[in-house]
Protein backbone atom coordinates (compact mmCIF):
# COMPACT_ATOMS: atom_id res chain seq x y z
CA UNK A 1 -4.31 -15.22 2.63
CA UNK A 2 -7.30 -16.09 0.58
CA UNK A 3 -8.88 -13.55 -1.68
CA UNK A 4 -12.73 -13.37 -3.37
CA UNK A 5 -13.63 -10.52 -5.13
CA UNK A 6 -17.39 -10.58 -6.36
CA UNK A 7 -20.48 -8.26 -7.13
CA UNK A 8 -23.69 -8.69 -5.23
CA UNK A 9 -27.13 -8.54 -6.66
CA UNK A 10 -26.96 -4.39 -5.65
CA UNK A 11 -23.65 -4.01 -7.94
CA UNK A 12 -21.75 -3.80 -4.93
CA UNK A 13 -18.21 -5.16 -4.84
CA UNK A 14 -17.67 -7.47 -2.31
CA UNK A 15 -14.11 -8.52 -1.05
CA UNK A 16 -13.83 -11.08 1.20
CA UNK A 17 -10.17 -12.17 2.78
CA UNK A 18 -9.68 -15.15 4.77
CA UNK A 19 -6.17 -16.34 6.71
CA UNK A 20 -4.21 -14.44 8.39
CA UNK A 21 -5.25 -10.34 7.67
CA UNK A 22 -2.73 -7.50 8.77
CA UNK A 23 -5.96 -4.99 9.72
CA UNK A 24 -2.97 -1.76 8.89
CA UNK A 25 -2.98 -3.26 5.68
CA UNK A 26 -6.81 -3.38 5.10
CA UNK A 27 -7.28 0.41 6.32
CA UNK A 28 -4.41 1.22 3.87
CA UNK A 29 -6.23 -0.15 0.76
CA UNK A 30 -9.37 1.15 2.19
CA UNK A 31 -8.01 4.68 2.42
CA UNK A 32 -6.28 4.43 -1.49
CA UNK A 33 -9.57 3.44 -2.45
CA UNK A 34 -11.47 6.22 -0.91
CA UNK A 35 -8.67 8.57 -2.69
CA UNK A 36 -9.20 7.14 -5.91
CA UNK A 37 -13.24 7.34 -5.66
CA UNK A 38 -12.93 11.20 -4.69
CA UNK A 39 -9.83 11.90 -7.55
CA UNK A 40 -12.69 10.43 -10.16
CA UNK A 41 -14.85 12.92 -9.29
CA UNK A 42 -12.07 15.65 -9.01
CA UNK A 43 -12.70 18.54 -11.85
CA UNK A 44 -9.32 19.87 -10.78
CA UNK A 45 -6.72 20.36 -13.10
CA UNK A 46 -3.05 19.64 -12.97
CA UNK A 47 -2.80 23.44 -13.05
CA UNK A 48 -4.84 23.75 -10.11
CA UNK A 49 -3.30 20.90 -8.26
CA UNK A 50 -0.01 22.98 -8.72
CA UNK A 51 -1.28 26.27 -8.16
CA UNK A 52 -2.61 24.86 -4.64
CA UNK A 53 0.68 23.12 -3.42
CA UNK A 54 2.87 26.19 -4.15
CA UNK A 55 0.29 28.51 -2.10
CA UNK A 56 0.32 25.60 1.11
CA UNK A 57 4.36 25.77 0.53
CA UNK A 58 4.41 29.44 0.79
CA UNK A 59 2.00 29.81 3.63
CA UNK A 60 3.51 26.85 5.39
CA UNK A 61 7.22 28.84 4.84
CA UNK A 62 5.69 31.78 6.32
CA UNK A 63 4.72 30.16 9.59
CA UNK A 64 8.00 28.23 9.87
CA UNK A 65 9.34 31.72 9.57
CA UNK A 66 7.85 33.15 11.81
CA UNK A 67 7.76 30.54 14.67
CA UNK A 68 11.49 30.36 13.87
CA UNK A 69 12.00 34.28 14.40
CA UNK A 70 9.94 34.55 17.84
């Protein structure tokens, strides 16, 4: 597989591939590039970040709980 990577006259990035292209493969690197675009513009803080996962793990315990009770 061939790869170009180039700017346009609208300082857009332009990629182009050529060959064979696994298309799982492009949505992957799409999708990690979409995550890194939205964690630049993220004000969170590693403190937040953490604060978050342990309230999903304790709400997410809860329901397992509870499903696993009934």
């Amino acid at each position: 597989m061939a790869l170009k990577i180039s700017e346009n006259k609208k300082k857009e990035v332009v990629i182009t591939l050529s060959g064979p292209i696994d298309q799982a493969m492009i949505e992957h690197v799409v999708k990690y590039m979409r995550y890194l675009q939205v964690l630049g513009k993220s004000k969170a803080t590693q403190a937040d970040i953490d604060k978050l996962v342990d309230e999903v793990d304790t709400a997410m315990f809860h329901k397992r709980r509870k499903r696993l009770a009934s």
